[in-house]
Protein backbone atom coordinates (compact mmCIF):
# COMPACT_ATOMS: atom_id res chain seq x y z
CA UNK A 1 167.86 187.28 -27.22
CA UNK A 2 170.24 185.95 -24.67
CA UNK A 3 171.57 187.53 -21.22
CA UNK A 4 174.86 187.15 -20.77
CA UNK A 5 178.12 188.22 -18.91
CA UNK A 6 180.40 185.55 -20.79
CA UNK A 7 182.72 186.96 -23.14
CA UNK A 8 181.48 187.30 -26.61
CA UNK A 9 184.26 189.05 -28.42
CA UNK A 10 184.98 188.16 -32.22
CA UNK A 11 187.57 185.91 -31.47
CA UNK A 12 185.85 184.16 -28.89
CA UNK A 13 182.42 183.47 -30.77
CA UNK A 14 185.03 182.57 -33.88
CA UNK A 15 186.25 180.13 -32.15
CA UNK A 16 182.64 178.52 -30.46
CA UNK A 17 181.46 178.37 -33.91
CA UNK A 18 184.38 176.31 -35.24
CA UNK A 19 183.94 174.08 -33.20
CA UNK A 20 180.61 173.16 -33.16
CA UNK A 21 180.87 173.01 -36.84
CA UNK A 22 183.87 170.67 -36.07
CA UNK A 23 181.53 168.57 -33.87
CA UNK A 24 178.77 167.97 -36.20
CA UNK A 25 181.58 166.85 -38.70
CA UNK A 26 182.38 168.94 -41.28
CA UNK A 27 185.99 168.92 -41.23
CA UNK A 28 186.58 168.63 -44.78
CA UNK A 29 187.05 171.20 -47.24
CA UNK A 30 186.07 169.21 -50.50
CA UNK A 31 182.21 169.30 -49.55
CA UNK A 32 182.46 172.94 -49.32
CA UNK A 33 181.81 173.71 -45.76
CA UNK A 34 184.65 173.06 -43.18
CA UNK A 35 185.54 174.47 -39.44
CA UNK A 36 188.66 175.91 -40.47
CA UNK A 37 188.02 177.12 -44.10
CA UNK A 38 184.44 178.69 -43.58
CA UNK A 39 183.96 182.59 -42.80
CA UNK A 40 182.31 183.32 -39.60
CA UNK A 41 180.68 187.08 -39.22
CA UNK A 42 179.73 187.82 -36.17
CA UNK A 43 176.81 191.23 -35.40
CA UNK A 44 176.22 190.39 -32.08
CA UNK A 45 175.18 193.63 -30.56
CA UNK A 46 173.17 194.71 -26.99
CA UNK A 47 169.21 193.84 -26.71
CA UNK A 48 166.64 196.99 -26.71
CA UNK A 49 166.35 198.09 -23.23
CA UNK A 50 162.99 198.57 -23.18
CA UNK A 51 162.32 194.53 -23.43
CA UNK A 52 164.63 194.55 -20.98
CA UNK A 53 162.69 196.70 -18.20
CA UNK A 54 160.15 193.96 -18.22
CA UNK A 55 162.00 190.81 -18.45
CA UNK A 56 164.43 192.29 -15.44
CA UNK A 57 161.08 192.68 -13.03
CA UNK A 58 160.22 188.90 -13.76
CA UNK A 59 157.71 189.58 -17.09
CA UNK A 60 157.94 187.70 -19.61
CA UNK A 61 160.37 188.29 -22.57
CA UNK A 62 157.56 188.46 -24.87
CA UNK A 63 154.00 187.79 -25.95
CA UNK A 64 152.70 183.99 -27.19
CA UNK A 65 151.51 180.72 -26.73
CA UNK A 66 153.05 177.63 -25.84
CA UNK A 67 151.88 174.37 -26.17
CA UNK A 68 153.18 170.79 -24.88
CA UNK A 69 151.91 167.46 -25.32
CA UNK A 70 152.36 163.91 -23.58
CA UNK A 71 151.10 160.43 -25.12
CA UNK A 72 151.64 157.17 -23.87
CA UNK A 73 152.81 155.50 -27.17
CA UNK A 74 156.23 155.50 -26.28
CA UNK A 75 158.21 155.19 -22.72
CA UNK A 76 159.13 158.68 -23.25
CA UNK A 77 155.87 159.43 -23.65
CA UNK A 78 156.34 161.31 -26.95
CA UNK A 79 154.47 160.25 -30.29
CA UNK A 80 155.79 157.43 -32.29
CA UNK A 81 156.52 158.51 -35.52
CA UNK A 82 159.15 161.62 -34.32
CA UNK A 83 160.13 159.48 -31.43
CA UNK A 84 161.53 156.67 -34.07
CA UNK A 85 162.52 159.61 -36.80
CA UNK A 86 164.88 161.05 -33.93
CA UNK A 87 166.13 157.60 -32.99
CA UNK A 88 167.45 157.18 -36.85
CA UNK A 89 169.23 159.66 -37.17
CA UNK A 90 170.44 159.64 -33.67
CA UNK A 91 172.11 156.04 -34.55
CA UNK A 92 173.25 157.58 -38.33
CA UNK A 93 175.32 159.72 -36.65
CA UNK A 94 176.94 157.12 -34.52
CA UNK A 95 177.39 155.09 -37.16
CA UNK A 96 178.92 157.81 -39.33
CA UNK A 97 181.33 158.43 -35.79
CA UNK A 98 182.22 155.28 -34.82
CA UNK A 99 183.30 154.55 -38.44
CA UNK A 100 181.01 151.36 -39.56
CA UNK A 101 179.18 153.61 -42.33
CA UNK A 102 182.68 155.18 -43.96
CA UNK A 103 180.32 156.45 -46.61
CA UNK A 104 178.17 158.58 -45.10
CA UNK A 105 178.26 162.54 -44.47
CA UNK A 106 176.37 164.62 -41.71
CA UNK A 107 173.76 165.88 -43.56
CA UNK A 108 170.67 163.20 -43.16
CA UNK A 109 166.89 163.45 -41.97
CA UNK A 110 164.22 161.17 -41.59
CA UNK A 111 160.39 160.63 -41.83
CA UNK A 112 158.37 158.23 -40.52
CA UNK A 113 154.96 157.24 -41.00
CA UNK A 114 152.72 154.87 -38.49
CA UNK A 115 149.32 153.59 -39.17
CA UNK A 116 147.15 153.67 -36.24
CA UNK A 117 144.36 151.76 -34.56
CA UNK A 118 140.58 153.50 -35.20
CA UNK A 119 141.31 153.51 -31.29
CA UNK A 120 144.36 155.73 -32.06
CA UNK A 121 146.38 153.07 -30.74
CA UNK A 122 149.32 152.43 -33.28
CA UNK A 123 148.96 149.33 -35.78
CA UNK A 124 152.68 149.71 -37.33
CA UNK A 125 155.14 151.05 -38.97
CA UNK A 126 153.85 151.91 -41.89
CA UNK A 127 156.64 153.90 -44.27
CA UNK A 128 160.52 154.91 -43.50
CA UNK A 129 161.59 157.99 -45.20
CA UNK A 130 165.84 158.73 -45.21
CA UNK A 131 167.88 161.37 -46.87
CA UNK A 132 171.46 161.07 -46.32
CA UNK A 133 174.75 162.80 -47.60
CA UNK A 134 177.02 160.44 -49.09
CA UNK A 135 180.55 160.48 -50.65
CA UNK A 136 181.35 159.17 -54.39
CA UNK A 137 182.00 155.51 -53.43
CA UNK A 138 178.61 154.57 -52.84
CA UNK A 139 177.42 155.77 -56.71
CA UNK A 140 176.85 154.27 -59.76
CA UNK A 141 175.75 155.20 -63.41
CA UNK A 142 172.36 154.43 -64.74
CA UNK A 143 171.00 155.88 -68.21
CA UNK A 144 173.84 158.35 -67.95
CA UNK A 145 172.04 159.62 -64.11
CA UNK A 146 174.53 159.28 -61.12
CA UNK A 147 172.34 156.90 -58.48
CA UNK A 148 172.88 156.41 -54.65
CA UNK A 149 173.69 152.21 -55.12
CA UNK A 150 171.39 149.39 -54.21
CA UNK A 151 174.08 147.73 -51.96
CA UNK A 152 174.54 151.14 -49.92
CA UNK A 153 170.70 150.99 -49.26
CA UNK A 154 170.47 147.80 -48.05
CA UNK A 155 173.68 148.57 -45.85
CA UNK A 156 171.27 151.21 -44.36
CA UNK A 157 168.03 149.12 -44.33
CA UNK A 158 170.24 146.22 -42.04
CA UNK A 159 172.76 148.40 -40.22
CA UNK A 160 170.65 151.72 -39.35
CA UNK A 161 166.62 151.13 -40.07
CA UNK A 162 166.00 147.95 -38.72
CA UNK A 163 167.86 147.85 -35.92
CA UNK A 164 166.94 151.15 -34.67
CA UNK A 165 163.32 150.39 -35.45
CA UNK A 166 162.87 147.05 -33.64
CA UNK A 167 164.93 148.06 -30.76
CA UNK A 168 162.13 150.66 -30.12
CA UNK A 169 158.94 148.71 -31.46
CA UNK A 170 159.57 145.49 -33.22
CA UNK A 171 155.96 144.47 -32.37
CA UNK A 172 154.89 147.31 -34.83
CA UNK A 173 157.60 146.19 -37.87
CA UNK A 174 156.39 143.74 -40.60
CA UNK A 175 157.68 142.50 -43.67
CA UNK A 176 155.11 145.19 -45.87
CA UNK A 177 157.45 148.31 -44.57
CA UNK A 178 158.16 150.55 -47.44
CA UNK A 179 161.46 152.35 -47.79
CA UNK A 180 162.31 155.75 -49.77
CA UNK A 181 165.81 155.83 -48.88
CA UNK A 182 167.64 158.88 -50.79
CA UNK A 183 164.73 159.23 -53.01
CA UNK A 184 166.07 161.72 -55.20
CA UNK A 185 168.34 159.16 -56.40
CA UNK A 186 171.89 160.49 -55.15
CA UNK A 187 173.04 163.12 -52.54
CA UNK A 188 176.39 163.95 -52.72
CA UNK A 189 176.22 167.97 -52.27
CA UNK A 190 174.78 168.85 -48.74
CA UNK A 191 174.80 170.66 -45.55
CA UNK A 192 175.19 174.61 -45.48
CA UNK A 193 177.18 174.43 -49.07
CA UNK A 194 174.29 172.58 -50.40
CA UNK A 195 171.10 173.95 -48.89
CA UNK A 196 171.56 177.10 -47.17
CA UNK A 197 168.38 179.80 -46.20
CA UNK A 198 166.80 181.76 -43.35
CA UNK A 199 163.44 180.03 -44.25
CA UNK A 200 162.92 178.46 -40.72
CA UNK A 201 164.23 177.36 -37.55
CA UNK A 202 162.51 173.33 -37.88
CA UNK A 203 160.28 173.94 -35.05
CA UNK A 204 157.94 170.90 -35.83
CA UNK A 205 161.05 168.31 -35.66
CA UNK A 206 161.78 170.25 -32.36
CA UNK A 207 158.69 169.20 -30.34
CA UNK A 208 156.29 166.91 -31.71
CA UNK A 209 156.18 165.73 -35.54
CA UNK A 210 153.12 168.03 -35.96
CA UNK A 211 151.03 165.63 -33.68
CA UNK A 212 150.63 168.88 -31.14
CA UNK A 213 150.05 172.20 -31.92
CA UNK A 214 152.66 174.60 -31.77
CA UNK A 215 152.55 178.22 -30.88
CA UNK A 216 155.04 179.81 -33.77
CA UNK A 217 157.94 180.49 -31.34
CA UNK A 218 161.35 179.00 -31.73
CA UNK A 219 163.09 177.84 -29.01
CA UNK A 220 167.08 178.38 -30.83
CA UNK A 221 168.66 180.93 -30.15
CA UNK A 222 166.81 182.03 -26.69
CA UNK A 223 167.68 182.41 -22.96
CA UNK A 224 165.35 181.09 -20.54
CA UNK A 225 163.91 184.58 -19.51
CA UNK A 226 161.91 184.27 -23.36
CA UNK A 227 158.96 182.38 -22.94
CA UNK A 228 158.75 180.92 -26.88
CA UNK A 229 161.27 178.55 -24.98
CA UNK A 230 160.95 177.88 -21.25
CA UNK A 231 157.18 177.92 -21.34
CA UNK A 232 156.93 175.44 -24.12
CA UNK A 233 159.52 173.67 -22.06
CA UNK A 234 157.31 173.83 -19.12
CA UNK A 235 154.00 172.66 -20.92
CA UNK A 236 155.48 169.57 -21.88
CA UNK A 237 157.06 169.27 -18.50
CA UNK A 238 153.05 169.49 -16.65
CA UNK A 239 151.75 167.19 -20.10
CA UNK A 240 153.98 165.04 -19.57
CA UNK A 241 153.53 164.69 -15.54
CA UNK A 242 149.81 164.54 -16.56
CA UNK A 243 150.20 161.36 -18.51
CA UNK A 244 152.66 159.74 -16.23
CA UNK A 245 150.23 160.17 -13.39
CA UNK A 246 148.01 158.05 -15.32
CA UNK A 247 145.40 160.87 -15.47
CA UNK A 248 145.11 160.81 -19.09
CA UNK A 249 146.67 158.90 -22.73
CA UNK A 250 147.19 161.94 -24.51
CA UNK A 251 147.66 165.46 -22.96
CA UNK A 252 148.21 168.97 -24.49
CA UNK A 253 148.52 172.54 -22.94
CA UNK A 254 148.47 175.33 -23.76
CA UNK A 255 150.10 178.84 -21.94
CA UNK A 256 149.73 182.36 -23.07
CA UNK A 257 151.94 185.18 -21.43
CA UNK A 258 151.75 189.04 -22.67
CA UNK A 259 155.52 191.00 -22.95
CA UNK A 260 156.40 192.61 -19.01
CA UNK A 261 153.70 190.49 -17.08
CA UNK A 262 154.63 187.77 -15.11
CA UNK A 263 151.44 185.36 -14.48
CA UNK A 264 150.34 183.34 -17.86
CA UNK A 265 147.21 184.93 -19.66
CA UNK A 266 145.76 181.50 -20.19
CA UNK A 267 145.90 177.76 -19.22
CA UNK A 268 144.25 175.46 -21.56
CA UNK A 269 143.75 171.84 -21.21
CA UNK A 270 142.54 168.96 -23.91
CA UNK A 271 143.50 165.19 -23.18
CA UNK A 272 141.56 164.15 -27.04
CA UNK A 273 139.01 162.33 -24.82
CA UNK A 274 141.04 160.27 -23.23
CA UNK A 275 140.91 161.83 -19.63
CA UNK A 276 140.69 159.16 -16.86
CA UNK A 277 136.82 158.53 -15.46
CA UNK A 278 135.72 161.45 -12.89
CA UNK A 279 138.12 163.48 -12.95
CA UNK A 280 136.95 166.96 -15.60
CA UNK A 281 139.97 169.19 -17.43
CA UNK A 282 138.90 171.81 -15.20
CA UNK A 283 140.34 169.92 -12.42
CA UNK A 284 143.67 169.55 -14.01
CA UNK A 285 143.78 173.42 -14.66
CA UNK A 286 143.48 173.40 -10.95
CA UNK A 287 145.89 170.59 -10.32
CA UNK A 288 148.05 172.32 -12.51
CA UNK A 289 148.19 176.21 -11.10
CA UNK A 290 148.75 174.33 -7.30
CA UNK A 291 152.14 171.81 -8.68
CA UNK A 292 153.82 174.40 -11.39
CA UNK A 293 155.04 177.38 -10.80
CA UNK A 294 154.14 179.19 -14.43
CA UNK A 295 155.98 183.02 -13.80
CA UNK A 296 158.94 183.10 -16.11
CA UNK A 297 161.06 183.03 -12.78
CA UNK A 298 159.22 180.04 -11.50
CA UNK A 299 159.38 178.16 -14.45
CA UNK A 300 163.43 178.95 -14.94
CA UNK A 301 163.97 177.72 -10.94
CA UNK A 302 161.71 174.72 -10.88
CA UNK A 303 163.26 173.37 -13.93
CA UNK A 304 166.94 175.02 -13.23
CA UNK A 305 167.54 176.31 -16.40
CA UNK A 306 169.84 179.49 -15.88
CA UNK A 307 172.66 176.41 -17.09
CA UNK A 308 174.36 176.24 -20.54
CA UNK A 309 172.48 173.20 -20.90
CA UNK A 310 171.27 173.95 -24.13
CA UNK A 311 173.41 173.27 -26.63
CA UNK A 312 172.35 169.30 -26.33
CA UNK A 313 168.84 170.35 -28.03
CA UNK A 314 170.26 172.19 -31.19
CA UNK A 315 169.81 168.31 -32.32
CA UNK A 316 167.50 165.23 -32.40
CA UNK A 317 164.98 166.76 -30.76
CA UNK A 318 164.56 169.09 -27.28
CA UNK A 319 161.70 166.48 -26.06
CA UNK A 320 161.16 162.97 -25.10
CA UNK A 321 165.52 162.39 -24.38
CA UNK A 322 166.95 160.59 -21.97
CA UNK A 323 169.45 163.46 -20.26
CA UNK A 324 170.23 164.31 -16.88
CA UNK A 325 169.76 168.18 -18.07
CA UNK A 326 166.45 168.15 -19.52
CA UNK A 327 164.62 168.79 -16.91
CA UNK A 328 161.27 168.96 -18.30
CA UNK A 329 161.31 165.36 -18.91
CA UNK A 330 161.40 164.52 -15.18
CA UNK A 331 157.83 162.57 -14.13
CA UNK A 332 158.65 163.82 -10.33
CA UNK A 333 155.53 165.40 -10.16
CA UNK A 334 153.11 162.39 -11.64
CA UNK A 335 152.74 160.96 -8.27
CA UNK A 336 151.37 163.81 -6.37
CA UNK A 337 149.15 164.80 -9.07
CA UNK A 338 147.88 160.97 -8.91
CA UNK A 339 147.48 160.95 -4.91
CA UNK A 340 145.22 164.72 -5.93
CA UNK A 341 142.71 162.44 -7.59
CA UNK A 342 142.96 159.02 -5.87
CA UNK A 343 144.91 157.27 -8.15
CA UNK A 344 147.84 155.47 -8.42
CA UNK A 345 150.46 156.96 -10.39
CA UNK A 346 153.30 155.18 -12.95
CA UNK A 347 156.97 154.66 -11.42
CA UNK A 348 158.54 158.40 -11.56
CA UNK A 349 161.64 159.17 -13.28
């Protein structure tokens, strides 16, 4: 599902995949899944021409909905919990690289759980949930059962969960936050040799925790041309701008496209109740079909994404990141949408 003119022979896509596997750090052999020892099989083969005849024209690459969703709980404007379950294991990895936790392996993820305000304001940080991939060092023998140690949890509690959590919100972190950190008690066998399956693509962790819908389409694996990608990317791009503007606390929309046809089927609007006194969701459908451009090929120039800028997203998250490529994340359009209904609009980005 990607259009392409680079080369993709064996020994070219061989060598891509080593190295990615290199980069995410398995390198060696004795946890079962390393860049040099692993097979690679590669059945890349030509897409069906007749999705092509449409997409070529400007249609979209197929049928769907997309959703995207703003709040102002964080400065990214994401929701908290996956905003501070990305964070963690954003800084476990750079611990693991930089060399301070010797111990750990690449295989981790996170949970976190918030209580909230009746206001739906967040109260705090309610439970931290972390599974990570260890070597032998950090284990010890209880009853006979091999157990991830006490002193390697508190390393993680004071180096990794703490840090990382009052950096973001320390206002929201008290002295009642419960841990489950490797919960099954030890975690030595992991990654691809440990867990392997074609049961999903994670596309919850990819946009929002679950706090916004999410239309079924993965976003992996995709050129720009297939809306499951771009026009999620672009919903969160006008929720976003939407929030920013100040128009609204909480934002989600929603776009439908059919296969071949360029214009979106739908636009839908909710802001949860939250939508900013006198101004109707109707209006913001009509703010929102005079700023975005919402054609496939509108959405792929305004947001410049015929790049091979996608590899950054295959981890901790395609939303609410600070990077220069992610282009959906701009707030450029926030202050024209606020001047549209009198308002003054938050500093762009």
């Amino acid at each position: 599902e990607i259009t392409s003119k680079a080369d993709l022979s064996r020994k070219t896509v061989d060598h891509v995949v080593r190295e990615a596997i290199r980069e995410i750090g398995y390198v060696d052999p004795s946890i079962g899944f390393a860049a040099d020892t692993c097979q690679v099989l590669c059945y890349l083969h030509q897409q069906s021409p007749n999705i092509a005849m449409g997409v070529d024209t400007g249609g979209a690459g197929d049928q769907g909905m997309m959703f995207g969703f703003a709040c102002d709980e964080t400065k990214s404007l994401m929701p908290l919990p996956i905003y501070l379950a990305h964070r963690l294991v954003e800084n476990h990895a750079t611990l693991r690289r930089n060399g301070e936790l010797k111990w750990v392996r690449p295989d981790a993820k996170s949970q976190v759980t918030v209580e909230y305000h009746a206001d739906g304001t967040p109260a705090r940080v309610h439970t931290i949930v972390l599974s990570t991939q260890h070597d032998e060092s950090v284990v010890v023998e209880k009853n006979g059962k091999k157990l991830f140690s006490d002193d390697a949890r508190k390393v993680l509690i004071d180096k990794l969960i703490l840090p990382t959590l009052k950096a973001e919100r320390a206002d929201l972190v008290d002295g009642d936050l419960i841990f489950h950190i490797n919960p099954t008690g030890c975690f030595l066998e992991g990654g691809p040799h440990g867990d392997t399956g074609l049961t999903g693509r994670k596309i919850i962790v990819d946009t929002y925790g679950g706090r916004g819908r999410h239309g079924g389409g993965a976003f992996s694996g995709k050129d720009a041309t297939k809306v499951d990608r771009s026009a999620a990317y672009m919903a969160r791009y006008i929720a976003k701008n939407i929030v920013a503007a100040g128009l609204a606390a909480q934002c989600e929309v929603q776009l439908s496209y059919a296969i071949g046809h360029p214009d979106p089927l739908s636009i839908w609007v909710s802001t949860f109740g939250t939508l900013r006194e006198g101004i109707s969701e109707d209006q913001l459908i009509e703010l929102i079909r005079d700023n975005f451009s919402l054609t496939p090929k509108g959405i792929i120039e305004s947001l410049n994404l015929r790049r091979p800028i996608f590899r950054e997203t295959a981890r901790h998250g395609h939303f609410g990141r600070e990077h220069s490529d992610f282009t959906w994340e701009r707030t450029d359009k926030a202050p024209k949408l606020a001047k549209a209904v009198g308002i003054r609009a938050k500093a762009a980005v």
